[in-house]
PDB file of N, CA and C in Angstrom:
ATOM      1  N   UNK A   1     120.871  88.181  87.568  1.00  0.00           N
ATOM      2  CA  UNK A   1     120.151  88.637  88.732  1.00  0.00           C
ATOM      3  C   UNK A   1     118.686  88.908  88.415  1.00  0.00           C
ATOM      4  N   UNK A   2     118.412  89.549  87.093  1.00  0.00           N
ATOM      5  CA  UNK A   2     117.303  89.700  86.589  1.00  0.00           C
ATOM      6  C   UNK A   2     116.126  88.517  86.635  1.00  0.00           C
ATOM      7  N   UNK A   3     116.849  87.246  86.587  1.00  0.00           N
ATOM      8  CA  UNK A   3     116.459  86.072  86.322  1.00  0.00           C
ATOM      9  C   UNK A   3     115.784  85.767  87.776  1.00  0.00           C
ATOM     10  N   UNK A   4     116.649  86.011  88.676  1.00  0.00           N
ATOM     11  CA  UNK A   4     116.499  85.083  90.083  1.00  0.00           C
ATOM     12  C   UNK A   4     115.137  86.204  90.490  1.00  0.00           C
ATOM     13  N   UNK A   5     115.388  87.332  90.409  1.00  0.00           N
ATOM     14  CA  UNK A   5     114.608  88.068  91.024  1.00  0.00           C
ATOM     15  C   UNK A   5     112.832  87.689  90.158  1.00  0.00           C
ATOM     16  N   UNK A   6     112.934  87.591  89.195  1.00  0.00           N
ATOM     17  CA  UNK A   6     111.958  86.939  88.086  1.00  0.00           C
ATOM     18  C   UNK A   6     111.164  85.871  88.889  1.00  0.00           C
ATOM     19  N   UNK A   7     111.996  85.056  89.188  1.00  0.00           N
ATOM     20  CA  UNK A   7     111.847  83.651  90.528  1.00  0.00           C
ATOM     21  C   UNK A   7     111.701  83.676  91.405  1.00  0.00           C
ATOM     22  N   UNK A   8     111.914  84.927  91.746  1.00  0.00           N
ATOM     23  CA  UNK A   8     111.491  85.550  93.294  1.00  0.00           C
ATOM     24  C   UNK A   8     109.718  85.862  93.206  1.00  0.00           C
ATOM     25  N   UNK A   9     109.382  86.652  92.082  1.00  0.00           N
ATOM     26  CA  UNK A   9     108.145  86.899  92.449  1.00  0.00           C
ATOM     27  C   UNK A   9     107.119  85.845  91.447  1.00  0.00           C
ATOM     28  N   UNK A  10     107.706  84.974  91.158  1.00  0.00           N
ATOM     29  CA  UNK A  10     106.698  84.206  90.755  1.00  0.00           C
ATOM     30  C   UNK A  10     106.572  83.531  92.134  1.00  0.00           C
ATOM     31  N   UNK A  11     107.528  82.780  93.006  1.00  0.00           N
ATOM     32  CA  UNK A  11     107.409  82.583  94.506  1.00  0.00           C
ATOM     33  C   UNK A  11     106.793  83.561  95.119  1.00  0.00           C
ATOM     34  N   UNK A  12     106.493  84.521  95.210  1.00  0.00           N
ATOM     35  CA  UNK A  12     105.806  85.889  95.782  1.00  0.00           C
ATOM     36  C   UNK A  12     104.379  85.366  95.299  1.00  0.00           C
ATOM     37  N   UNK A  13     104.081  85.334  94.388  1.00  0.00           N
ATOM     38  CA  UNK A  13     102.741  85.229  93.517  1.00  0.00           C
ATOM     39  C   UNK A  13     102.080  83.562  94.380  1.00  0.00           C
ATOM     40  N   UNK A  14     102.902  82.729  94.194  1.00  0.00           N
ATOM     41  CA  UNK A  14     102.423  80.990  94.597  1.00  0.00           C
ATOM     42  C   UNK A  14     102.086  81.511  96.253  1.00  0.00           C
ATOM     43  N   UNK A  15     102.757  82.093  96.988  1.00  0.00           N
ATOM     44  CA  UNK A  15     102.868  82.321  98.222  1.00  0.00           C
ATOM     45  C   UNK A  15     101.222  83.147  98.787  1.00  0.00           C
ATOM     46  N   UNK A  16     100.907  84.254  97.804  1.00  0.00           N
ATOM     47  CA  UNK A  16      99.961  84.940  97.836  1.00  0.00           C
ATOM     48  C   UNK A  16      99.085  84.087  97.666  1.00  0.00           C
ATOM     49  N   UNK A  17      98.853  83.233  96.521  1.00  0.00           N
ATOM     50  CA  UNK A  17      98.001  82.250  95.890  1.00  0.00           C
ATOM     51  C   UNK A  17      97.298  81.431  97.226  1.00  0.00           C
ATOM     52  N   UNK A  18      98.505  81.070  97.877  1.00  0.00           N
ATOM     53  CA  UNK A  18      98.262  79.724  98.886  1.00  0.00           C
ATOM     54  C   UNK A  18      97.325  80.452 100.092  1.00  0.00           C
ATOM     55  N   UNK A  19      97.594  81.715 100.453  1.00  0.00           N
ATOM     56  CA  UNK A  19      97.076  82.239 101.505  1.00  0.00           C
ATOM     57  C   UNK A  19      95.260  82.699 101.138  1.00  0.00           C
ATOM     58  N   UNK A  20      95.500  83.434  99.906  1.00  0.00           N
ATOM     59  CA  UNK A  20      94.208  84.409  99.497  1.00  0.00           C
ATOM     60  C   UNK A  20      93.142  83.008  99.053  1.00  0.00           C
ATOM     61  N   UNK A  21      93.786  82.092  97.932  1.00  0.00           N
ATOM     62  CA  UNK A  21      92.350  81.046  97.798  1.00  0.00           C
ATOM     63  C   UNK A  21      91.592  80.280  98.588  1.00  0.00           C
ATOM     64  N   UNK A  22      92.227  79.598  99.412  1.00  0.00           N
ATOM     65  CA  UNK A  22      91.601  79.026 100.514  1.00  0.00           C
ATOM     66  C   UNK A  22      90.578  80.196 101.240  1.00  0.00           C
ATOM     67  N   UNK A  23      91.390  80.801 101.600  1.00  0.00           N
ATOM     68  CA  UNK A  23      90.497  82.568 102.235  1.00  0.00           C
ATOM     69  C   UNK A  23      89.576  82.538 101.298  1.00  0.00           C
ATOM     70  N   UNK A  24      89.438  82.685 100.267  1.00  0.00           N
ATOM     71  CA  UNK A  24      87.969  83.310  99.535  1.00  0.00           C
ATOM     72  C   UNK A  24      87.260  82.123  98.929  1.00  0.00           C
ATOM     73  N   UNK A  25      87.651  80.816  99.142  1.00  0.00           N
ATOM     74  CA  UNK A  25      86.896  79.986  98.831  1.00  0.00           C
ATOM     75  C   UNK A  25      86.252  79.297 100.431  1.00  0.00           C
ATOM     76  N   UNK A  26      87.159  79.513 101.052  1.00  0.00           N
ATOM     77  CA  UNK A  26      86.182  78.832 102.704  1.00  0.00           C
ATOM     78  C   UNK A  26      85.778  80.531 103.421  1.00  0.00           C
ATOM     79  N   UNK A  27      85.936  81.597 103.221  1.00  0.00           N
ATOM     80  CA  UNK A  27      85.579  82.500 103.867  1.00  0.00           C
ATOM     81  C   UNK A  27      83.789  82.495 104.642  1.00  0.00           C
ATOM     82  N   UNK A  28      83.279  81.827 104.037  1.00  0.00           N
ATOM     83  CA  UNK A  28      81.808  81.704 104.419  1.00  0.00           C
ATOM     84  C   UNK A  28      82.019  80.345 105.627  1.00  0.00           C
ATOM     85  N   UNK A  29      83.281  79.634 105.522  1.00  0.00           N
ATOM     86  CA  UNK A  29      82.620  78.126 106.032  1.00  0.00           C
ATOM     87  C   UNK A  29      82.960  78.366 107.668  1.00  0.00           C
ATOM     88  N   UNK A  30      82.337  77.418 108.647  1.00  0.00           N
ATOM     89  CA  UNK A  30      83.144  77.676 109.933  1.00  0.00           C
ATOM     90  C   UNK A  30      83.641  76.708 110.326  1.00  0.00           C
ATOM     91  N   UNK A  31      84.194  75.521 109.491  1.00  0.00           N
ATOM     92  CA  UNK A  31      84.868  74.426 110.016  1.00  0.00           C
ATOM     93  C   UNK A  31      85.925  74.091 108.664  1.00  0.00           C
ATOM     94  N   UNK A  32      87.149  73.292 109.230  1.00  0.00           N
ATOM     95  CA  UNK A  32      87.442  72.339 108.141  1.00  0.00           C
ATOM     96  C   UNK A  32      88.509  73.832 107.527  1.00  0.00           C
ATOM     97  N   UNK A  33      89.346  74.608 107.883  1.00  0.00           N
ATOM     98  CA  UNK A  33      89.976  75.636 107.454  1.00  0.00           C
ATOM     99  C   UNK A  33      91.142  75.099 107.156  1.00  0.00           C
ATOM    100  N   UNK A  34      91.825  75.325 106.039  1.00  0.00           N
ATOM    101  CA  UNK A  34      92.652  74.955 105.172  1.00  0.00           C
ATOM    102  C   UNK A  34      94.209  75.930 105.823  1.00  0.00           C
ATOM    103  N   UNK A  35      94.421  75.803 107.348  1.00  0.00           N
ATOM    104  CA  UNK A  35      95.316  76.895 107.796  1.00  0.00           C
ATOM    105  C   UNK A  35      96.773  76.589 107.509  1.00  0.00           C
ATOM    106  N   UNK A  36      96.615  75.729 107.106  1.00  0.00           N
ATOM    107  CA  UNK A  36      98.129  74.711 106.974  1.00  0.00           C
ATOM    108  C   UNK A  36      98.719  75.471 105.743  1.00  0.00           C
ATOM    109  N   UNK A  37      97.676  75.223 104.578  1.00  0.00           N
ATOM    110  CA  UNK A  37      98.061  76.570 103.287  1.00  0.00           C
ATOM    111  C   UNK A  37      98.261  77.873 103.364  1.00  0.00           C
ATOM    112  N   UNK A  38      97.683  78.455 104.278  1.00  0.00           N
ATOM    113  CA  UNK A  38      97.320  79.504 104.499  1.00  0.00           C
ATOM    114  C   UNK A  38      99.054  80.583 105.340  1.00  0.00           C
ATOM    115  N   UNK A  39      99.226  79.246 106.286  1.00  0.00           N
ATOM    116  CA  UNK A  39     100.489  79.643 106.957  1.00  0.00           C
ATOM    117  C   UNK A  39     101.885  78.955 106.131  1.00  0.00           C
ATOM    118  N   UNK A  40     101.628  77.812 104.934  1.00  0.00           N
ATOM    119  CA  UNK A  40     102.935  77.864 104.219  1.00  0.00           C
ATOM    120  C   UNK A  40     103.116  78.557 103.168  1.00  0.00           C
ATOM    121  N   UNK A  41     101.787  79.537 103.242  1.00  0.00           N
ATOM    122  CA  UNK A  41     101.849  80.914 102.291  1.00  0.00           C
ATOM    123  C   UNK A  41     102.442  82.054 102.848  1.00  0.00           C
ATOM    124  N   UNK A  42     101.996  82.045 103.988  1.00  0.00           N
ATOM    125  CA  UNK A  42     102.688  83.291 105.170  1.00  0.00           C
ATOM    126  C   UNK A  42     103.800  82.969 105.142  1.00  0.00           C
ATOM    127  N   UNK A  43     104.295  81.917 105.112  1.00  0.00           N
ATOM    128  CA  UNK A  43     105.830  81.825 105.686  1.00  0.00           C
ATOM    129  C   UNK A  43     106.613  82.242 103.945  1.00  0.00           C
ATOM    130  N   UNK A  44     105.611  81.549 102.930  1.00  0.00           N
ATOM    131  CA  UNK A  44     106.691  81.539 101.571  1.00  0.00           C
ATOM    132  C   UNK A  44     106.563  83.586 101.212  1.00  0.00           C
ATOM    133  N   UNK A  45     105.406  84.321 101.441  1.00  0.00           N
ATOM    134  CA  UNK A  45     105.040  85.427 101.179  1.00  0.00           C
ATOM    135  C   UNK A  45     106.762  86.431 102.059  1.00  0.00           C
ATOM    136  N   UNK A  46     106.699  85.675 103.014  1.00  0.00           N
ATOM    137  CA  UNK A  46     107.541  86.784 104.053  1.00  0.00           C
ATOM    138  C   UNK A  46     108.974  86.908 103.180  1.00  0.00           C
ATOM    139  N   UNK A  47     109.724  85.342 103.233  1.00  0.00           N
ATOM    140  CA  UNK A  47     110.652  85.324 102.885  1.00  0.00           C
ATOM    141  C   UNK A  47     110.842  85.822 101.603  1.00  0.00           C
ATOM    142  N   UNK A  48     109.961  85.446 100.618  1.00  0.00           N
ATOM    143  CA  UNK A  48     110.057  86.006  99.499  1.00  0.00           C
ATOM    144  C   UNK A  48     109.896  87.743  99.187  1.00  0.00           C
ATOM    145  N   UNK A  49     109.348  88.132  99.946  1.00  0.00           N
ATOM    146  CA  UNK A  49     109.437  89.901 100.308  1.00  0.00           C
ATOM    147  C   UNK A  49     110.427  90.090 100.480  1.00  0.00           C
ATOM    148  N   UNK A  50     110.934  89.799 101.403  1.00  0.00           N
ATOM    149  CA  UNK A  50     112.381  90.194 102.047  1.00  0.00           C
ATOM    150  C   UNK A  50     113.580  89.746 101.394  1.00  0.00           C
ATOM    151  N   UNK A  51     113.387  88.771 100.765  1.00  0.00           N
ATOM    152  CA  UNK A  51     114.350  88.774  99.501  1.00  0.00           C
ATOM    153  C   UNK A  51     114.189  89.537  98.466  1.00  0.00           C
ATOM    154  N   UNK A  52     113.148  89.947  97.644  1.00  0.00           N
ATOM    155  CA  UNK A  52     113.079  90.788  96.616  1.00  0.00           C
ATOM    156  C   UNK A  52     113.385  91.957  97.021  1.00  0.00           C
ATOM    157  N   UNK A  53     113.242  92.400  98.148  1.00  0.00           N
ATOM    158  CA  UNK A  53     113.268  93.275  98.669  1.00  0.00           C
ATOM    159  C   UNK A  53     115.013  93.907  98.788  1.00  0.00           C
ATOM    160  N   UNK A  54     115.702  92.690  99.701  1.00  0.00           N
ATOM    161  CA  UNK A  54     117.055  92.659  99.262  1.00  0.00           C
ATOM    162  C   UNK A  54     117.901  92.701  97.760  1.00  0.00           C
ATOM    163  N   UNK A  55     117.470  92.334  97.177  1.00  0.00           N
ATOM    164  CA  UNK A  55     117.891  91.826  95.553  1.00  0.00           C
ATOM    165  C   UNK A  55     117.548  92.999  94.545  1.00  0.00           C
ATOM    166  N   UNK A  56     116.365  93.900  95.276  1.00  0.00           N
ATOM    167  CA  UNK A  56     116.175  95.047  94.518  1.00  0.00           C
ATOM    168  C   UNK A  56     116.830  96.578  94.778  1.00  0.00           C
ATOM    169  N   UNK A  57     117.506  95.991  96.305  1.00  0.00           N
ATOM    170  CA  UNK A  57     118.747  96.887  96.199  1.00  0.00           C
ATOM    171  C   UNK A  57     119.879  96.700  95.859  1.00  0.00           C
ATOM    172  N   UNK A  58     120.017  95.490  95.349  1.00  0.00           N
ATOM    173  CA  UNK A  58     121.779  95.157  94.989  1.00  0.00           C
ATOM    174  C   UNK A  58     120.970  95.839  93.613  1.00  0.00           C
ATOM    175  N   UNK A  59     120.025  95.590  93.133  1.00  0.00           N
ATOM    176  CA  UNK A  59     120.209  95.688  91.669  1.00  0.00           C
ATOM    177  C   UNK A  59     119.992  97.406  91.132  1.00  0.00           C
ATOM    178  N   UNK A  60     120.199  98.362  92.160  1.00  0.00           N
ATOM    179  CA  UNK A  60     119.798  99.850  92.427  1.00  0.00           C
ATOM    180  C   UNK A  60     118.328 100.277  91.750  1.00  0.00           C
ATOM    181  N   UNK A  61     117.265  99.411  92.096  1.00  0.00           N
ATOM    182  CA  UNK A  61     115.919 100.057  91.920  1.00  0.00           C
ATOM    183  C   UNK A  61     115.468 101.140  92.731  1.00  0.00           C
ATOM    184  N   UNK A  62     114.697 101.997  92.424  1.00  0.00           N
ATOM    185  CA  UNK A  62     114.545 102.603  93.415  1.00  0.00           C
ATOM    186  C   UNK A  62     113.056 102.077  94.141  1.00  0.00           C
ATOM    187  N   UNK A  63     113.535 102.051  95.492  1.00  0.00           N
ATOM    188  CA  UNK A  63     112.179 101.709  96.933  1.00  0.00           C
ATOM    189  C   UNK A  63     111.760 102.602  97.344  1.00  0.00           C
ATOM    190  N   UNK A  64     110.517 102.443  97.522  1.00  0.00           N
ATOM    191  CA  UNK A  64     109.952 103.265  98.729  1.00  0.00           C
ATOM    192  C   UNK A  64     109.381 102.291  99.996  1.00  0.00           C
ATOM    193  N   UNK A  65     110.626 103.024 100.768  1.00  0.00           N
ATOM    194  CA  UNK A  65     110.602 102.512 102.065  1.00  0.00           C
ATOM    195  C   UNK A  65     109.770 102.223 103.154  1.00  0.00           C
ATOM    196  N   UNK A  66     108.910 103.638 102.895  1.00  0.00           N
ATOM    197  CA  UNK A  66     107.315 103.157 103.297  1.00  0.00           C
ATOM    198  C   UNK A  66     106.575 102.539 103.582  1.00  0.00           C
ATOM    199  N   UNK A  67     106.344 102.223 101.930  1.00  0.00           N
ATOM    200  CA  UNK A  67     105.795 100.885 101.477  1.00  0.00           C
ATOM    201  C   UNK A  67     106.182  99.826 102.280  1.00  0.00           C
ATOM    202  N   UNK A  68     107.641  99.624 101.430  1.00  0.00           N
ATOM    203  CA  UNK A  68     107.910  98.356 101.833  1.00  0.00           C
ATOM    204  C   UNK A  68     107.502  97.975 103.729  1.00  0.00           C
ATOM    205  N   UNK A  69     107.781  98.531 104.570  1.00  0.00           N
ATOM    206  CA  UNK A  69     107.647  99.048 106.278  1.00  0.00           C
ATOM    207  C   UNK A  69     106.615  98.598 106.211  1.00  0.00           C
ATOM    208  N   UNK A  70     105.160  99.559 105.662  1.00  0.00           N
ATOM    209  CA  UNK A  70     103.866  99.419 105.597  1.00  0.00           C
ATOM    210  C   UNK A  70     103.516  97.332 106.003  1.00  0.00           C
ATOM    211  N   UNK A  71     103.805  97.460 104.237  1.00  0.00           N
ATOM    212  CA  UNK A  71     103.808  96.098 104.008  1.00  0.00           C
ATOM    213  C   UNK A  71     104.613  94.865 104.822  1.00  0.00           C
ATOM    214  N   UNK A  72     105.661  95.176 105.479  1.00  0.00           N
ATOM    215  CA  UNK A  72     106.273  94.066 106.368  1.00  0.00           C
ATOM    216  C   UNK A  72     105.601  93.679 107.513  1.00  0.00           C
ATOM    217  N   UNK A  73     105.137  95.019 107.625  1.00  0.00           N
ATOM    218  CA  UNK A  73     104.709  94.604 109.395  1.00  0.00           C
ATOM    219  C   UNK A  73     103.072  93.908 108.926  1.00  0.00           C
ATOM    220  N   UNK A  74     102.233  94.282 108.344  1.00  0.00           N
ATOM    221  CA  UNK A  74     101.740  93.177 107.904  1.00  0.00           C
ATOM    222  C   UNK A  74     101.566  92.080 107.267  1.00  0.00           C
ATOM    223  N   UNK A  75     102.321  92.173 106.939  1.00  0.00           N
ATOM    224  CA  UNK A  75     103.005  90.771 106.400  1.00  0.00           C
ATOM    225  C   UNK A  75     103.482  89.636 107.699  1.00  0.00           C
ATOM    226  N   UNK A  76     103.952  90.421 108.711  1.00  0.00           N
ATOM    227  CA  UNK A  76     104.100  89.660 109.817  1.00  0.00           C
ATOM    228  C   UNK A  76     103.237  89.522 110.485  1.00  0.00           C
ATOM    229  N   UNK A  77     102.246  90.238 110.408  1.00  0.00           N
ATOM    230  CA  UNK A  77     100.793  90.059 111.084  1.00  0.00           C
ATOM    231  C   UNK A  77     100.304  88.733 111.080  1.00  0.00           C
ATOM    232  N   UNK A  78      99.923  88.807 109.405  1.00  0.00           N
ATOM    233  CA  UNK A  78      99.456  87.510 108.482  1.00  0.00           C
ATOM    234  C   UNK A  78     100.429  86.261 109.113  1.00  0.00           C
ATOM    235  N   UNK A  79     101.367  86.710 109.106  1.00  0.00           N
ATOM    236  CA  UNK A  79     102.549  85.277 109.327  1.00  0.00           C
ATOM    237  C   UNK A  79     101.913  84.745 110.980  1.00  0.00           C
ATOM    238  N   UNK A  80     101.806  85.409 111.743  1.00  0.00           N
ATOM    239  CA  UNK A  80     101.590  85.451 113.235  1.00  0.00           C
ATOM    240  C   UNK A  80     100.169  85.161 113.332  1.00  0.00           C
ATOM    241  N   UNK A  81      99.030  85.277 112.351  1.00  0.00           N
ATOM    242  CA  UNK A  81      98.040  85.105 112.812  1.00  0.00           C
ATOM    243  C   UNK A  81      97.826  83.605 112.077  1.00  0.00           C
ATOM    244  N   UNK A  82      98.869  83.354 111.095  1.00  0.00           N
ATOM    245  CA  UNK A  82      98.385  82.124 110.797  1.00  0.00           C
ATOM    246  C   UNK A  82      99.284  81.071 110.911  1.00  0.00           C
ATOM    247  N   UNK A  83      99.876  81.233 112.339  1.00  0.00           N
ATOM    248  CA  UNK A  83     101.244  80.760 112.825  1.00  0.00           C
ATOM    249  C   UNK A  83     100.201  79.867 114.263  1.00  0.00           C
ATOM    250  N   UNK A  84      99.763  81.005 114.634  1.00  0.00           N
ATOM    251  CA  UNK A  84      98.583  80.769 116.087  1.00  0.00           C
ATOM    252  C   UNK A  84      97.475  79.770 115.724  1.00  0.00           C
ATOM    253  N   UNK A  85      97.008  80.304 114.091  1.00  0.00           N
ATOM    254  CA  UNK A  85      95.659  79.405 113.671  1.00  0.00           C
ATOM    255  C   UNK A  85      96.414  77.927 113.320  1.00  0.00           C
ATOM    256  N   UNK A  86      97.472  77.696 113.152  1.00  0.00           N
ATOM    257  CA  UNK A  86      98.009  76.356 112.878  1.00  0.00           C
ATOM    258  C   UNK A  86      98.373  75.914 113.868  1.00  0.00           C
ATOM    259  N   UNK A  87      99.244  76.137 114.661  1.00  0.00           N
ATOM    260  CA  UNK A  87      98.914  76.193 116.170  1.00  0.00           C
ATOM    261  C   UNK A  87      98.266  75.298 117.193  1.00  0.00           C
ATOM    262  N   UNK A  88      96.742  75.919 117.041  1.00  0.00           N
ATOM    263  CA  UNK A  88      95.587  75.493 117.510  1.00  0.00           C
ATOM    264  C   UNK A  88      95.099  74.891 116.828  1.00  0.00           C
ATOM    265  N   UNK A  89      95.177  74.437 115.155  1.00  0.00           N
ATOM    266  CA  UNK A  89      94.765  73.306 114.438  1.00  0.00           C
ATOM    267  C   UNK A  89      95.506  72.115 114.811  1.00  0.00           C
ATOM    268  N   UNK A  90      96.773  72.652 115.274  1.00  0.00           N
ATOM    269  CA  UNK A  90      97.546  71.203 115.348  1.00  0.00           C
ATOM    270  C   UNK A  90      97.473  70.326 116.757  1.00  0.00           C
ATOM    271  N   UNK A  91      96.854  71.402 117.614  1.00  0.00           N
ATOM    272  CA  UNK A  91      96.848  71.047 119.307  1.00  0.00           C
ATOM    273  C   UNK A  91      94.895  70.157 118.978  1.00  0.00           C
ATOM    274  N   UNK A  92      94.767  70.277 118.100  1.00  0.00           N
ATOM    275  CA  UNK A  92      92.825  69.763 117.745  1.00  0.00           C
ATOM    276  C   UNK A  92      92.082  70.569 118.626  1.00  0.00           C
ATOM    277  N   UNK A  93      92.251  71.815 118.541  1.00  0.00           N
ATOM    278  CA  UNK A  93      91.180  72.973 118.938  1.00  0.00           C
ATOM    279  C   UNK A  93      90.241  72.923 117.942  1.00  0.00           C
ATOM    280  N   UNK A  94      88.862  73.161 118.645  1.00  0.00           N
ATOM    281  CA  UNK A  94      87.721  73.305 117.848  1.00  0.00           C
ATOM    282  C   UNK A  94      88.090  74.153 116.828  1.00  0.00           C
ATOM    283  N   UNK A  95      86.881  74.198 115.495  1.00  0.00           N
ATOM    284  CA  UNK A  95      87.439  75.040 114.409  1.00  0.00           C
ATOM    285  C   UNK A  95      86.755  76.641 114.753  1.00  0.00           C
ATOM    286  N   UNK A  96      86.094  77.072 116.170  1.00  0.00           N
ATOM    287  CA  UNK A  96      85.749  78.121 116.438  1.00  0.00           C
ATOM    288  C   UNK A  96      86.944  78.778 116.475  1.00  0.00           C
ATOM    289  N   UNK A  97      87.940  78.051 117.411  1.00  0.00           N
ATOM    290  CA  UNK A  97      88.967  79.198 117.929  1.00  0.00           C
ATOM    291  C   UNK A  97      90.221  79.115 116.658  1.00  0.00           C
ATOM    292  N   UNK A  98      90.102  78.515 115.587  1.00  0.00           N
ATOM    293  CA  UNK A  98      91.166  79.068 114.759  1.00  0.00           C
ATOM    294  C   UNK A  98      90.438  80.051 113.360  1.00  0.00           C
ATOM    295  N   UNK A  99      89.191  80.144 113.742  1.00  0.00           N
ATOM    296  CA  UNK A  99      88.219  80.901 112.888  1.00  0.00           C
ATOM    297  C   UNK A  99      88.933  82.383 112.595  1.00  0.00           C
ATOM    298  N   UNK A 100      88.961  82.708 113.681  1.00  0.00           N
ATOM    299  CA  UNK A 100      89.238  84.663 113.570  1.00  0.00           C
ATOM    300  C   UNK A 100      90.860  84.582 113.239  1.00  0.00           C
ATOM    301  N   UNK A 101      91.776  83.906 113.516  1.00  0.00           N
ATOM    302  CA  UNK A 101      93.012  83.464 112.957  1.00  0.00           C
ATOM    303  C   UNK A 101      92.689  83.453 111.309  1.00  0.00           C
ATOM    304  N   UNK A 102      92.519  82.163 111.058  1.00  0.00           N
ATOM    305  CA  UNK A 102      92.153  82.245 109.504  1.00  0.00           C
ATOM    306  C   UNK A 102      91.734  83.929 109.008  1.00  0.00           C
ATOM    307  N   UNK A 103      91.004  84.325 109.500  1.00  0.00           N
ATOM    308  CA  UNK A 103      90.098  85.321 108.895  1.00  0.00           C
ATOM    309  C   UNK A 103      90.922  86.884 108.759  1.00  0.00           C
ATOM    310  N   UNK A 104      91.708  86.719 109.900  1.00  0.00           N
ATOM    311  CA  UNK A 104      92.469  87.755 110.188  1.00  0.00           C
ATOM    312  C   UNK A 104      93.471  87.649 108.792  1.00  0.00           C
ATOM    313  N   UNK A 105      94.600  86.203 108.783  1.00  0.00           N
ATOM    314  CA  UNK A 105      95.280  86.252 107.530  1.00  0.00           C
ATOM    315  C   UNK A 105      94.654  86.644 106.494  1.00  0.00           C
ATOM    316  N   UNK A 106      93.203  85.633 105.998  1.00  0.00           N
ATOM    317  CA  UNK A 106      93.311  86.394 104.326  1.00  0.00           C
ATOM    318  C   UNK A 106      93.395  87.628 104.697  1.00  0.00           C
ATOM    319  N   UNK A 107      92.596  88.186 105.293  1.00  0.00           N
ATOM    320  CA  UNK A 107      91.898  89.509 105.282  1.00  0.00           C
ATOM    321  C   UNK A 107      93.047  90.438 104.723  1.00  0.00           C
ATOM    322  N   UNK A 108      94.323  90.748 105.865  1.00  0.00           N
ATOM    323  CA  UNK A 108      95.157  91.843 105.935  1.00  0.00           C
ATOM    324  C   UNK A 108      95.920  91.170 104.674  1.00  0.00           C
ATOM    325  N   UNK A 109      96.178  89.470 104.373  1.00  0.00           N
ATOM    326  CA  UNK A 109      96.692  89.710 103.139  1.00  0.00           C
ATOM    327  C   UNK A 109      96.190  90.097 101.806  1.00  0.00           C
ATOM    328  N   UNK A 110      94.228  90.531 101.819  1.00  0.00           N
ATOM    329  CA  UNK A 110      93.612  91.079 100.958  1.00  0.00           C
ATOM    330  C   UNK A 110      94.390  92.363 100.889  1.00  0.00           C
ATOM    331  N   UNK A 111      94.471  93.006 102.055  1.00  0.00           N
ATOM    332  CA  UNK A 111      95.089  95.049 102.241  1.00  0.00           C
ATOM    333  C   UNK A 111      96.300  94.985 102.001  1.00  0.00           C
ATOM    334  N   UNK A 112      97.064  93.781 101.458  1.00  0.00           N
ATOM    335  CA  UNK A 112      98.549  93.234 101.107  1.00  0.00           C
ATOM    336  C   UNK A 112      98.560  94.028 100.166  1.00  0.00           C
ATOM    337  N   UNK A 113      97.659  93.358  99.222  1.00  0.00           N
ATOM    338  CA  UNK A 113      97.081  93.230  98.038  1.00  0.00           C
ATOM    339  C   UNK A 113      97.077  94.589  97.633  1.00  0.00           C
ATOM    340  N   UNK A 114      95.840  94.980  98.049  1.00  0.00           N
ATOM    341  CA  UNK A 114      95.566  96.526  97.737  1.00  0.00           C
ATOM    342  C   UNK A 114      96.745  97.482  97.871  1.00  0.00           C
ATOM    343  N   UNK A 115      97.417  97.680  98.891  1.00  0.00           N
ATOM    344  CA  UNK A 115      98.201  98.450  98.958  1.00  0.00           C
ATOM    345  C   UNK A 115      99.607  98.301  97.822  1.00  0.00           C
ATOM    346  N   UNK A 116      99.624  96.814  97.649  1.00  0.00           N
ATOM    347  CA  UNK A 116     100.739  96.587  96.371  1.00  0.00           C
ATOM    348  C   UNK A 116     100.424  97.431  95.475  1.00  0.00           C
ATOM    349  N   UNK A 117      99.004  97.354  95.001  1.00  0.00           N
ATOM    350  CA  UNK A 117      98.751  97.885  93.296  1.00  0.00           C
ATOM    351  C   UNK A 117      98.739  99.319  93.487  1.00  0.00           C
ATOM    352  N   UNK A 118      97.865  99.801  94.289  1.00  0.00           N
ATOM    353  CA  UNK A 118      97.563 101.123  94.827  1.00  0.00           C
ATOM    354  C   UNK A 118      98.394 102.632  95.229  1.00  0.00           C
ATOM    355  N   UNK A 119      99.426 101.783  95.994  1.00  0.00           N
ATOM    356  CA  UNK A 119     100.149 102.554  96.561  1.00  0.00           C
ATOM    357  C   UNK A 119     101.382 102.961  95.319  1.00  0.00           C
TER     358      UNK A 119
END
C-alpha cells in the first residue's frame, strides 16, 4: 500500500506540474494559453487528492480534515475554472475570454501550493 500511495503522489506532483508551468511560463502572455494542460492537470490533481486522501485512511494516518476540505473545494475551483477555459478554447473563443479562466487556475493552484507546505 505504501508503494501505491508512493504512485499516488508522484501523480499528485505530474498533475501540479501540468497546471502551475504553463501558468508561470505564459502568465504574462494574452494569447495562445496552454488550457488543455492546465485542465488535464485539474482533472489528474483532483483525482489524485481524493485518492491519497482515501488510501491515507485505510492506512490509519492521521488527517486533518480541514485541510484536506480547505484544499478540495479549491481544488474544484481550479478543476471548474479550467473546465470553462477549455470549454471556450474548444468552442474557438477569442483568447480574451479564456484569459481570467487560465489565470484563475494557476493562481488558486499557487494557494494549493502554499497552503500544502504551510498549513
Amino acid at each position: 500500500m505504501e508503494t501505491l500511495y508512493s504512485f499516488l503522489v508522484v501523480g499528485h506532483f505530474i498533475g501540479l506540474a501540468a497546471i502551475v508551468g504553463p501558468f508561470l511560463v505564459q502568465m504574462r502572455r494574452n494569447e495562445n494559453f496552454a488550457i488543455a494542460a492546465v485542465f488535464g492537470g485539474a482533472i489528474t490533481q483532483l483525482a489524485t487528492g481524493i485518492l491519497l486522501t482515501g488510501l491515507a485512511e485505510g492506512l490509519d494516518r492521521d488527517l486533518d480534515y480541514a485541510k484536506i476540505t480547505t484544499k478540495l473545494v479549491i481544488a474544484l475551483v481550479v478543476f471548474v475554472a479550467a473546465l470553462l477555459g477549455w470549454l471556450r478554447a474548444r468552442k474557438g473563443s477569442n483568447d480574451r475570454s479564456i484569459k481570467p479562466f487560465f489565470h484563475a487556475a494557476g493562481g488558486l493552484a499557487l494557494v494549493n501550493i502554499i497552503l500544502a507546505v504551510f498549513w
